[in-house]
PDB file of N, CA and C in Angstrom:
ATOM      1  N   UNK A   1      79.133 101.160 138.256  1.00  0.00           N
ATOM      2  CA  UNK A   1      80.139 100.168 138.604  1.00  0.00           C
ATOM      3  C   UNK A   1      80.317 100.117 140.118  1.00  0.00           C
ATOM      4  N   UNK A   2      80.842  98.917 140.878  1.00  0.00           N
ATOM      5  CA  UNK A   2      80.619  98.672 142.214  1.00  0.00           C
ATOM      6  C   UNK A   2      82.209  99.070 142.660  1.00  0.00           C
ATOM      7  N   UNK A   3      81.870  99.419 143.384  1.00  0.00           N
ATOM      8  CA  UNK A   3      83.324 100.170 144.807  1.00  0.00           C
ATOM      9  C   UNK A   3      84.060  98.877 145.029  1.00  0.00           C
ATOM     10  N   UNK A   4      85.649  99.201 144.830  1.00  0.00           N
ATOM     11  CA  UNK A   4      86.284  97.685 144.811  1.00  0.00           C
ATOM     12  C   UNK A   4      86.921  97.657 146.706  1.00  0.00           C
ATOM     13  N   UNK A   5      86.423  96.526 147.178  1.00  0.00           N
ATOM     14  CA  UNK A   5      86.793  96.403 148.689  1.00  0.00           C
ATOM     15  C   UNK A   5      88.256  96.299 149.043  1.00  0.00           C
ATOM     16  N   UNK A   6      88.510  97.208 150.111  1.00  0.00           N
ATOM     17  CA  UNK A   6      89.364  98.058 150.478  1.00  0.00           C
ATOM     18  C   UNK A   6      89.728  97.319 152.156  1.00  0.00           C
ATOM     19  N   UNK A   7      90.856  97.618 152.704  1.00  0.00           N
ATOM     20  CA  UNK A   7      91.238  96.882 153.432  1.00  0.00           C
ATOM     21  C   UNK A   7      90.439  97.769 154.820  1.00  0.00           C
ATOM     22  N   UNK A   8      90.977  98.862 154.558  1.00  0.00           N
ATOM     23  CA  UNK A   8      90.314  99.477 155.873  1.00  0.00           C
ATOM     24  C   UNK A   8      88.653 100.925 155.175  1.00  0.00           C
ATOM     25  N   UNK A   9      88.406 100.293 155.002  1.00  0.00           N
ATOM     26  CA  UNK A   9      86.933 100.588 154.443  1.00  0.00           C
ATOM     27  C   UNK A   9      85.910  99.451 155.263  1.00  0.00           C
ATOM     28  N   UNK A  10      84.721  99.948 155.817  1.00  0.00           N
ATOM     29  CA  UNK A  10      84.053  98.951 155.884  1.00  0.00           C
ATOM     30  C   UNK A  10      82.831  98.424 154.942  1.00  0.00           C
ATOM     31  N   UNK A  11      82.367  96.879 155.192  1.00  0.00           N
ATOM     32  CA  UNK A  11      81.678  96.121 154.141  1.00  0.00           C
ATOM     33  C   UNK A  11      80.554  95.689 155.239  1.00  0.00           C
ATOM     34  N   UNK A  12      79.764  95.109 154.825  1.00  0.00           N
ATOM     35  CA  UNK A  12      79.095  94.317 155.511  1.00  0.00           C
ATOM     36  C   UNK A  12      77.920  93.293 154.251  1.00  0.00           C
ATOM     37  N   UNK A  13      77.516  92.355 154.680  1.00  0.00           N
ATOM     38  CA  UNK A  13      76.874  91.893 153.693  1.00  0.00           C
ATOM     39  C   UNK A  13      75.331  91.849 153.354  1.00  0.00           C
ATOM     40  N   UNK A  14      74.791  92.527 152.214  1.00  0.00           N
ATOM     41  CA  UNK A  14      73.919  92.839 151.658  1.00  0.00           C
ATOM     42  C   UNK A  14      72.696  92.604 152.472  1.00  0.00           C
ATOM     43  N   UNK A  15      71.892  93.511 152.482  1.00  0.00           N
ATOM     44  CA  UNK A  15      70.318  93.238 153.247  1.00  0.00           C
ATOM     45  C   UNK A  15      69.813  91.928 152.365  1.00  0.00           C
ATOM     46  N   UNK A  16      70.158  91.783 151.172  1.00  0.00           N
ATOM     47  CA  UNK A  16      68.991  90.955 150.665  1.00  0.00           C
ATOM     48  C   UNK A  16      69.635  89.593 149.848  1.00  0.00           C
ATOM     49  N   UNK A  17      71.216  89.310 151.031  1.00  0.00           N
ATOM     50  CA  UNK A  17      71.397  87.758 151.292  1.00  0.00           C
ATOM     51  C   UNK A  17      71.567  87.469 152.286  1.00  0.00           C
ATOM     52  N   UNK A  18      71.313  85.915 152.297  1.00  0.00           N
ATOM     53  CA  UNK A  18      71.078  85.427 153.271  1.00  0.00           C
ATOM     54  C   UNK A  18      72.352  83.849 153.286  1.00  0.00           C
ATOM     55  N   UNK A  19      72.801  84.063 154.327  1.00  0.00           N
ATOM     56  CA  UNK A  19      73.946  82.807 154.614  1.00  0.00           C
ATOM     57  C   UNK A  19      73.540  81.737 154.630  1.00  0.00           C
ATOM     58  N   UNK A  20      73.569  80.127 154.152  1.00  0.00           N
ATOM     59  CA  UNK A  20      73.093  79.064 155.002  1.00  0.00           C
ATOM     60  C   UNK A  20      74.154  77.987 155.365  1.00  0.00           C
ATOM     61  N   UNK A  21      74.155  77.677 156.392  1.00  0.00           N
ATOM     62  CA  UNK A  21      75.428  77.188 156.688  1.00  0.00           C
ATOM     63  C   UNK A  21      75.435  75.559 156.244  1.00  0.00           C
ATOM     64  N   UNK A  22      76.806  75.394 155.849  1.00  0.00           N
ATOM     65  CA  UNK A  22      77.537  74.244 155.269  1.00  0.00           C
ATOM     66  C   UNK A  22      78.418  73.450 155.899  1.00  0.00           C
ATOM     67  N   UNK A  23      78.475  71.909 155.861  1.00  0.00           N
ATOM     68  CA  UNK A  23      79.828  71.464 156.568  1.00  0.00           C
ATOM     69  C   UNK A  23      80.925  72.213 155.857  1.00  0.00           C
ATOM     70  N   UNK A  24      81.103  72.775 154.829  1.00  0.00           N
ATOM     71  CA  UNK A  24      82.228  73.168 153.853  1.00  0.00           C
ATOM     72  C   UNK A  24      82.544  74.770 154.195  1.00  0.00           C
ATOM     73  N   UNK A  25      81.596  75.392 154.975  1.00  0.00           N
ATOM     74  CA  UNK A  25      81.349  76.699 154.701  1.00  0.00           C
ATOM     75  C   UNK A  25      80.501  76.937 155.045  1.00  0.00           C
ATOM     76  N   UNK A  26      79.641  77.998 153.780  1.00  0.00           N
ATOM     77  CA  UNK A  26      78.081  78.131 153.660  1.00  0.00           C
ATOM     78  C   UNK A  26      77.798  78.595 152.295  1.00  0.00           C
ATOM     79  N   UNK A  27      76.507  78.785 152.104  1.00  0.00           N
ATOM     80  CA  UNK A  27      76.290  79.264 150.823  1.00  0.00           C
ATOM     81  C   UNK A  27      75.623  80.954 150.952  1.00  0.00           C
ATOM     82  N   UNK A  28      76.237  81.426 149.824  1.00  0.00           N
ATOM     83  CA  UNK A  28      74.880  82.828 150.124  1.00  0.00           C
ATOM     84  C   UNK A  28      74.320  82.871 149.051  1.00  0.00           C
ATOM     85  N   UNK A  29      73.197  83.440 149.451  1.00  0.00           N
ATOM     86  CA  UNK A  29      72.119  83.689 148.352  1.00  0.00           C
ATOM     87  C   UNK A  29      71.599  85.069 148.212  1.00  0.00           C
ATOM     88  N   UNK A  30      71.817  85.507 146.870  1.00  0.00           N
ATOM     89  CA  UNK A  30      71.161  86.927 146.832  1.00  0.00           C
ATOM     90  C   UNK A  30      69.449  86.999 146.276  1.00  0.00           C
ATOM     91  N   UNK A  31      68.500  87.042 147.045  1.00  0.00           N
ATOM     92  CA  UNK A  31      66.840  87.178 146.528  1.00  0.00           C
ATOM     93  C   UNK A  31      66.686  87.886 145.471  1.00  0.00           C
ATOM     94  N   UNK A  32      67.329  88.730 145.418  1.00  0.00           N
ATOM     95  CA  UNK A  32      67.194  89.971 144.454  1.00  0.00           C
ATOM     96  C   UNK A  32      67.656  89.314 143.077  1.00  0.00           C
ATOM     97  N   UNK A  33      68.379  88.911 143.266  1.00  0.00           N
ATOM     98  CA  UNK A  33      69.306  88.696 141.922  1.00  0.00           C
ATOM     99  C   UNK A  33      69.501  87.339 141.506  1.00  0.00           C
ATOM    100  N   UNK A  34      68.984  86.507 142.639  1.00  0.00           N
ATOM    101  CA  UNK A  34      69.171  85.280 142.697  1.00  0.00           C
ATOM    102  C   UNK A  34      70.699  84.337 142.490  1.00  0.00           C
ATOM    103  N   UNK A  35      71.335  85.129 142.770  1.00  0.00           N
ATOM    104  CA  UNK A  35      73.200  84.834 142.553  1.00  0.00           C
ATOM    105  C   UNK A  35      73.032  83.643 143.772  1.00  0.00           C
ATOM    106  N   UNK A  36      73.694  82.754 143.585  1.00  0.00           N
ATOM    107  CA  UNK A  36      74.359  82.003 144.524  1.00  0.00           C
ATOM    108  C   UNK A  36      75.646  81.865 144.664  1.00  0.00           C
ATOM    109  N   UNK A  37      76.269  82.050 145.988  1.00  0.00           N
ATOM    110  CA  UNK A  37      78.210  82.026 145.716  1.00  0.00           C
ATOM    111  C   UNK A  37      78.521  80.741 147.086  1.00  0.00           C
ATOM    112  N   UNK A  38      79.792  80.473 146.800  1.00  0.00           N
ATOM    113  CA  UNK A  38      80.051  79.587 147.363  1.00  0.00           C
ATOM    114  C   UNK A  38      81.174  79.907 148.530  1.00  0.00           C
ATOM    115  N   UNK A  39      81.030  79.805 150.065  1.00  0.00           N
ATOM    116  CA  UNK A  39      82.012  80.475 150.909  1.00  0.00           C
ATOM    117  C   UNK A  39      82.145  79.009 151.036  1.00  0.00           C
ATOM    118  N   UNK A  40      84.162  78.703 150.347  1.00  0.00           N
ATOM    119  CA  UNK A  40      84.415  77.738 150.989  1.00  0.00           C
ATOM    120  C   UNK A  40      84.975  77.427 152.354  1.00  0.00           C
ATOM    121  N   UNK A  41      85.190  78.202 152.868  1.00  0.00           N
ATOM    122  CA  UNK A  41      85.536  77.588 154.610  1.00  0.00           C
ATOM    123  C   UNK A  41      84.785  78.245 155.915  1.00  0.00           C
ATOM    124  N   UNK A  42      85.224  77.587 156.734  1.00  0.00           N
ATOM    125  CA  UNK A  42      83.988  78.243 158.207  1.00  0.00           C
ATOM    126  C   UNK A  42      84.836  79.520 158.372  1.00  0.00           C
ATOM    127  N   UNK A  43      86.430  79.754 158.315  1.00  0.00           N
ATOM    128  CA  UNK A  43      87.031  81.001 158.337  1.00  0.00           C
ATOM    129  C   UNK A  43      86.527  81.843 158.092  1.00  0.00           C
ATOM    130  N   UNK A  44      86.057  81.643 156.360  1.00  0.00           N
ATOM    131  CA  UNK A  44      85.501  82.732 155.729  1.00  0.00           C
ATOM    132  C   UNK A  44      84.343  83.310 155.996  1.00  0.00           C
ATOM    133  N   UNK A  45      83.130  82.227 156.490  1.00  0.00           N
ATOM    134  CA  UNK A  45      81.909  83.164 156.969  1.00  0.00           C
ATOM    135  C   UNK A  45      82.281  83.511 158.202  1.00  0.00           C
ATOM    136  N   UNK A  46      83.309  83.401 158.647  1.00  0.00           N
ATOM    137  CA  UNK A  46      83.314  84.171 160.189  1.00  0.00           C
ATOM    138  C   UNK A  46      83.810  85.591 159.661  1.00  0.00           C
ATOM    139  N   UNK A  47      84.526  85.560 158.863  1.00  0.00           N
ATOM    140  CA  UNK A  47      84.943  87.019 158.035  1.00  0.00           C
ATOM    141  C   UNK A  47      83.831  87.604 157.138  1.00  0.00           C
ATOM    142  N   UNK A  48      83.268  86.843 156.769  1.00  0.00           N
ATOM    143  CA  UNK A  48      81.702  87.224 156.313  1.00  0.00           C
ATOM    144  C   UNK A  48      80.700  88.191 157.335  1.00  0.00           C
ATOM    145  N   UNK A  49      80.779  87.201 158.396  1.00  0.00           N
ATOM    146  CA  UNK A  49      79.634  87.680 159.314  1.00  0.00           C
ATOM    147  C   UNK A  49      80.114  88.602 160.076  1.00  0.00           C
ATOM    148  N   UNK A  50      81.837  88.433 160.076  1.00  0.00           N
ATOM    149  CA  UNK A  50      81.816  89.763 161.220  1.00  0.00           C
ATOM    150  C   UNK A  50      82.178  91.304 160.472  1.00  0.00           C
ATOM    151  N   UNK A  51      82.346  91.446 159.235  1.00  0.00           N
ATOM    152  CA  UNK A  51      81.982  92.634 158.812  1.00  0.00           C
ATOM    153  C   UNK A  51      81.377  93.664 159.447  1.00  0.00           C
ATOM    154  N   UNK A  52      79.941  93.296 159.530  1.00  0.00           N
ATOM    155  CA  UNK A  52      78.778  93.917 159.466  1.00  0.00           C
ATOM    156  C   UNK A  52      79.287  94.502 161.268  1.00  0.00           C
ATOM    157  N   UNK A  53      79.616  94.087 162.258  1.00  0.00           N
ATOM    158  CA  UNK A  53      80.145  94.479 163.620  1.00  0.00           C
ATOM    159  C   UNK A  53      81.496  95.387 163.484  1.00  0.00           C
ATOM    160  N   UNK A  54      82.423  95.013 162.644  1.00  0.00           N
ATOM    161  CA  UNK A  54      84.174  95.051 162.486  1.00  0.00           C
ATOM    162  C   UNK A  54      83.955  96.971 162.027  1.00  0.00           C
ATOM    163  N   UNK A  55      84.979  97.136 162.599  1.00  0.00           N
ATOM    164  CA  UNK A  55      85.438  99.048 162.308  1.00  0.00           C
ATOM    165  C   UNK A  55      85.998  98.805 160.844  1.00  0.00           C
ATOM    166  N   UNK A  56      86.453  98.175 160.046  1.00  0.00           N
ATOM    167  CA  UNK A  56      87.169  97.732 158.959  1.00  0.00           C
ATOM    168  C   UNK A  56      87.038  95.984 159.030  1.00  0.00           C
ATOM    169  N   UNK A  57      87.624  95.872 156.919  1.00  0.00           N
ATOM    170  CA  UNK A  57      88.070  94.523 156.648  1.00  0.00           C
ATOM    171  C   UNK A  57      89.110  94.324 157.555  1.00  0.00           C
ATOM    172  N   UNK A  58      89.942  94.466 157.936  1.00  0.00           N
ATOM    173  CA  UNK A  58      91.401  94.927 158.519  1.00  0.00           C
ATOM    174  C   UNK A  58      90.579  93.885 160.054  1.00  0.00           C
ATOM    175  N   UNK A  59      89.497  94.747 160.662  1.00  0.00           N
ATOM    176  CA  UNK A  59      89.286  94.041 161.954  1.00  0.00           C
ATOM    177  C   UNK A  59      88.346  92.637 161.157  1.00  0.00           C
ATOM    178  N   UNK A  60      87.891  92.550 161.100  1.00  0.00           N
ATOM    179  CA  UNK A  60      86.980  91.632 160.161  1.00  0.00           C
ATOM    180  C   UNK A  60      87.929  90.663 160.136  1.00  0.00           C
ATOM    181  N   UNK A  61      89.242  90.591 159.785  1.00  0.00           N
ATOM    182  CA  UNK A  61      90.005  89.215 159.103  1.00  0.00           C
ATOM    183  C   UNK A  61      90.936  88.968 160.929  1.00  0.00           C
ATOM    184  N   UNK A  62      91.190  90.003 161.253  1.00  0.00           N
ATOM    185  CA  UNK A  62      91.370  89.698 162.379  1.00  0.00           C
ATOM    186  C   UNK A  62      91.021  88.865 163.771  1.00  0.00           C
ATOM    187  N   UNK A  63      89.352  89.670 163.758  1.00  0.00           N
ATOM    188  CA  UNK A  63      88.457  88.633 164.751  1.00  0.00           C
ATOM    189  C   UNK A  63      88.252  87.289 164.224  1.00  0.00           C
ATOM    190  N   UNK A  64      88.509  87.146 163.113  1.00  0.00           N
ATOM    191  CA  UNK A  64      88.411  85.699 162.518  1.00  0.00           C
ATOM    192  C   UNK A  64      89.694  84.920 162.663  1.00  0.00           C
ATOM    193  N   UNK A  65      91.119  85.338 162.989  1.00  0.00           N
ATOM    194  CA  UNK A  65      92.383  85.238 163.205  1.00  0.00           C
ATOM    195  C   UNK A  65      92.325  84.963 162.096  1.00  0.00           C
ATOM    196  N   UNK A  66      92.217  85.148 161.181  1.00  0.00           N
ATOM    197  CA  UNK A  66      93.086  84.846 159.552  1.00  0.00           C
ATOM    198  C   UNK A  66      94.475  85.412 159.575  1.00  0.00           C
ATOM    199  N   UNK A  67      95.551  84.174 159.096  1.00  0.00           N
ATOM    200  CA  UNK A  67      96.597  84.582 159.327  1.00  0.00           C
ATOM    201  C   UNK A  67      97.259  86.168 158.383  1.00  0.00           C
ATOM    202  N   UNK A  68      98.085  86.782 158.964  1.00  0.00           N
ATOM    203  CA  UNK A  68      98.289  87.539 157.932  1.00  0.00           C
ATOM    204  C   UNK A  68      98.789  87.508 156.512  1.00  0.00           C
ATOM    205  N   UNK A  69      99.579  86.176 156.735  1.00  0.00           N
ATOM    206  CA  UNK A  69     100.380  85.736 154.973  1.00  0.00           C
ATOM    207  C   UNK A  69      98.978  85.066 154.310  1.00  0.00           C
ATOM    208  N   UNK A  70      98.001  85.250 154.784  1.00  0.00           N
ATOM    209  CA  UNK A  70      96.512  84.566 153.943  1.00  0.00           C
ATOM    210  C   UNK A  70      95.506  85.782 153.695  1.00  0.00           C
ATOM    211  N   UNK A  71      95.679  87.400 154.343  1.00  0.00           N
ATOM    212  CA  UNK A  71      95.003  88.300 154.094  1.00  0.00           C
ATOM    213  C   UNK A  71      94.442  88.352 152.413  1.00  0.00           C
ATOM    214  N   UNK A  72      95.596  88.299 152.036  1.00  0.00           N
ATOM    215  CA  UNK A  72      95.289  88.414 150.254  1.00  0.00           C
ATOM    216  C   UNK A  72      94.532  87.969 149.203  1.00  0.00           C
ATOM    217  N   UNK A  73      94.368  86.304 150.191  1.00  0.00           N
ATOM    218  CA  UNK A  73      93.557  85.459 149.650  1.00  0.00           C
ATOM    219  C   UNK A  73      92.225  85.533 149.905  1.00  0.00           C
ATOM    220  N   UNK A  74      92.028  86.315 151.196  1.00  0.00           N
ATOM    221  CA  UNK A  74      91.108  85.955 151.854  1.00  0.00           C
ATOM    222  C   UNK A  74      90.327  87.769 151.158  1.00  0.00           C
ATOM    223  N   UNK A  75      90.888  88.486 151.084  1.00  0.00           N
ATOM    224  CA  UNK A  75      90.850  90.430 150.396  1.00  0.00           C
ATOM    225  C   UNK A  75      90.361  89.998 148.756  1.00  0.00           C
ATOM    226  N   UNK A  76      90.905  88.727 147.937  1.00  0.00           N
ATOM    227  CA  UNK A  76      90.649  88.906 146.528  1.00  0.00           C
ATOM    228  C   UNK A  76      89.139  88.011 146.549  1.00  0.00           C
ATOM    229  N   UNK A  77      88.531  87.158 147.729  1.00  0.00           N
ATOM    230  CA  UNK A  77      87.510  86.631 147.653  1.00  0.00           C
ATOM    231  C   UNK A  77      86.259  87.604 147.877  1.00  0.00           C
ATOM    232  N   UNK A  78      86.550  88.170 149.362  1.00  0.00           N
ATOM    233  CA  UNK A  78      85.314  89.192 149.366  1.00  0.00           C
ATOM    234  C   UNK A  78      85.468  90.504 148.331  1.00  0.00           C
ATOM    235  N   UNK A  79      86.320  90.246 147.517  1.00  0.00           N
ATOM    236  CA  UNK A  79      85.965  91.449 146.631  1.00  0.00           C
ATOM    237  C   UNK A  79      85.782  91.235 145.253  1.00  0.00           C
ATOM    238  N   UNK A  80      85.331  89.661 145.596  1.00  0.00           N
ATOM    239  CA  UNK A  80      84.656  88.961 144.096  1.00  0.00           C
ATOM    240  C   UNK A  80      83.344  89.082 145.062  1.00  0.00           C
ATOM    241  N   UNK A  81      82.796  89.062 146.405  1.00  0.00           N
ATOM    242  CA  UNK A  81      81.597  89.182 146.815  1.00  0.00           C
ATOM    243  C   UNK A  81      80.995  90.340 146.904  1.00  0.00           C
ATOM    244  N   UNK A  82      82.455  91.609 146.637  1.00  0.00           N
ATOM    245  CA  UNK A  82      81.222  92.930 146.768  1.00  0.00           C
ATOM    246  C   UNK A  82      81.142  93.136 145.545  1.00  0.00           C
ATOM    247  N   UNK A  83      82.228  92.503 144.463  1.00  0.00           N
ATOM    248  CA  UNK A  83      82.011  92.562 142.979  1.00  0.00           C
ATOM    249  C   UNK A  83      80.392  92.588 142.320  1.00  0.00           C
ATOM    250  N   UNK A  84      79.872  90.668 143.130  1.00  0.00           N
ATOM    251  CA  UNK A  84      78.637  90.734 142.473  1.00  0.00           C
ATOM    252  C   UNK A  84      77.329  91.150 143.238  1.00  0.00           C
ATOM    253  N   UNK A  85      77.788  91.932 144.453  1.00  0.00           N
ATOM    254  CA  UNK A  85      76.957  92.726 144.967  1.00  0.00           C
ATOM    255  C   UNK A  85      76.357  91.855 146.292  1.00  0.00           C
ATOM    256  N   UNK A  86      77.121  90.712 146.328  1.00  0.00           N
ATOM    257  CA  UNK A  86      77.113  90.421 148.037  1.00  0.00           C
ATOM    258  C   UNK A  86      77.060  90.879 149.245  1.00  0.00           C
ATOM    259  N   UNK A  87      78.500  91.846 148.873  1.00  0.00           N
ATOM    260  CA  UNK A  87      78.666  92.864 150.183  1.00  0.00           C
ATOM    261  C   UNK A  87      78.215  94.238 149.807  1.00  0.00           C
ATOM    262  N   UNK A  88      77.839  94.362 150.343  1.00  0.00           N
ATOM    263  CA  UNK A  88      77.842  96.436 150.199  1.00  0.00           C
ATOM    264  C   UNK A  88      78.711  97.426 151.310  1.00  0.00           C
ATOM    265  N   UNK A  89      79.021  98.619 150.328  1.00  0.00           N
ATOM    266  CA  UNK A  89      80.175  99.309 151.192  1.00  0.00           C
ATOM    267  C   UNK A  89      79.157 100.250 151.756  1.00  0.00           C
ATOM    268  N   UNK A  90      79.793 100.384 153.060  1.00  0.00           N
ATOM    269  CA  UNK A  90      79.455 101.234 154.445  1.00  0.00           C
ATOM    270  C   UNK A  90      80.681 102.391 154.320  1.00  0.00           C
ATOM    271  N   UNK A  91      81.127 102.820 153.461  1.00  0.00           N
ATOM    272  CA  UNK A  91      82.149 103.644 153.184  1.00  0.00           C
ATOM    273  C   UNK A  91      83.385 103.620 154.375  1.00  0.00           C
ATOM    274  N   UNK A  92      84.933 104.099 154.214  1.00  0.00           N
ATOM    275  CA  UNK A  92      85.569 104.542 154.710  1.00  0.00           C
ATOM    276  C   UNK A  92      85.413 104.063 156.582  1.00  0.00           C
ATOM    277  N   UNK A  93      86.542 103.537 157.176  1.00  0.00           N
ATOM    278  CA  UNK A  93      86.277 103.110 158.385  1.00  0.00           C
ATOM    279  C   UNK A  93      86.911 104.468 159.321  1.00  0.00           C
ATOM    280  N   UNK A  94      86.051 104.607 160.319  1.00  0.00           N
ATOM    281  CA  UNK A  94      86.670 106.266 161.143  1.00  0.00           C
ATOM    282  C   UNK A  94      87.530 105.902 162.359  1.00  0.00           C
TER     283      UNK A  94
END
Protein backbone atom coordinates (compact mmCIF):
# COMPACT_ATOMS: atom_id res chain seq x y z
CA UNK A 1 0.00 0.00 0.00
CA UNK A 2 1.28 3.61 -0.92
CA UNK A 3 2.48 6.24 1.89
CA UNK A 4 -0.40 8.78 2.26
CA UNK A 5 1.16 12.51 1.49
CA UNK A 6 1.98 14.40 4.37
CA UNK A 7 2.32 18.06 4.70
CA UNK A 8 5.85 18.31 5.72
CA UNK A 9 7.23 15.08 4.18
CA UNK A 10 8.69 15.46 0.89
CA UNK A 11 7.14 14.21 -2.67
CA UNK A 12 8.32 14.76 -5.85
CA UNK A 13 6.87 13.35 -9.02
CA UNK A 14 7.54 9.95 -10.34
CA UNK A 15 10.61 9.19 -12.72
CA UNK A 16 8.30 7.59 -15.10
CA UNK A 17 5.70 10.65 -15.67
CA UNK A 18 5.84 13.00 -17.65
CA UNK A 19 3.81 16.57 -17.53
CA UNK A 20 2.38 18.07 -20.78
CA UNK A 21 1.25 21.31 -20.53
CA UNK A 22 -2.39 22.57 -21.01
CA UNK A 23 -4.26 25.89 -21.41
CA UNK A 24 -6.28 24.29 -18.34
CA UNK A 25 -3.29 22.95 -16.54
CA UNK A 26 -1.53 19.93 -17.80
CA UNK A 27 -1.85 16.42 -18.11
CA UNK A 28 0.41 13.64 -16.58
CA UNK A 29 1.11 10.57 -17.83
CA UNK A 30 2.42 7.54 -16.15
CA UNK A 31 4.53 5.07 -19.03
CA UNK A 32 4.56 2.46 -16.70
CA UNK A 33 1.12 2.16 -15.94
CA UNK A 34 -0.23 4.17 -18.47
CA UNK A 35 -2.59 6.24 -15.91
CA UNK A 36 -3.48 9.53 -17.19
CA UNK A 37 -4.61 12.32 -14.51
CA UNK A 38 -5.83 15.53 -15.00
CA UNK A 39 -3.98 18.78 -13.20
CA UNK A 40 -6.67 21.22 -13.41
CA UNK A 41 -4.94 24.56 -12.94
CA UNK A 42 -1.44 26.22 -13.80
CA UNK A 43 -1.32 26.61 -9.71
CA UNK A 44 -1.29 23.14 -9.43
CA UNK A 45 1.57 22.11 -11.75
CA UNK A 46 3.55 24.79 -10.24
CA UNK A 47 2.92 22.73 -6.96
CA UNK A 48 3.53 19.74 -9.02
CA UNK A 49 6.79 20.78 -10.35
CA UNK A 50 8.13 22.38 -7.45
CA UNK A 51 8.09 19.40 -5.18
CA UNK A 52 10.84 17.75 -6.60
CA UNK A 53 13.20 21.30 -5.48
CA UNK A 54 10.76 22.19 -2.15
CA UNK A 55 12.27 20.93 1.56
CA UNK A 56 8.46 19.84 2.07
CA UNK A 57 4.69 19.95 0.60
CA UNK A 58 4.47 22.83 3.14
CA UNK A 59 7.29 24.75 0.81
CA UNK A 60 5.90 23.32 -2.41
CA UNK A 61 2.33 25.07 -1.89
CA UNK A 62 4.07 28.00 -0.77
CA UNK A 63 6.48 28.81 -3.73
CA UNK A 64 3.38 28.39 -5.69
CA UNK A 65 1.59 31.07 -3.23
CA UNK A 66 -1.38 28.84 -2.78
CA UNK A 67 -3.44 30.52 -0.46
CA UNK A 68 -3.53 29.01 2.90
CA UNK A 69 -7.54 28.60 3.30
CA UNK A 70 -6.94 26.43 -0.20
CA UNK A 71 -3.98 24.17 1.33
CA UNK A 72 -6.57 21.37 1.84
CA UNK A 73 -7.77 21.35 -1.42
CA UNK A 74 -4.82 21.59 -2.95
CA UNK A 75 -3.12 18.41 0.09
CA UNK A 76 -6.42 16.06 -0.89
CA UNK A 77 -5.39 16.36 -4.78
CA UNK A 78 -1.72 15.44 -4.65
CA UNK A 79 -2.57 12.72 -2.45
CA UNK A 80 -4.98 11.25 -4.97
CA UNK A 81 -1.54 11.69 -7.15
CA UNK A 82 0.73 9.84 -4.79
CA UNK A 83 -2.36 7.54 -4.26
CA UNK A 84 -2.03 6.29 -7.91
CA UNK A 85 1.57 6.46 -7.86
CA UNK A 86 2.20 9.86 -9.55
CA UNK A 87 4.21 11.17 -6.86
CA UNK A 88 6.65 9.22 -4.94
CA UNK A 89 7.76 9.86 -1.33
CA UNK A 90 11.34 11.11 -0.69
CA UNK A 91 10.52 10.44 2.99
CA UNK A 92 10.32 12.88 5.96
CA UNK A 93 11.57 16.62 5.24
CA UNK A 94 14.96 17.51 7.56
Amino acid sequence: MRRVLMLHERWRLSATVALRPEPFGALAYDFTTRRLSFLKTPQFVSVVRALDASADVQAALESAAVPREQWDLYLTALRRLAGSGMLTSQGAAV
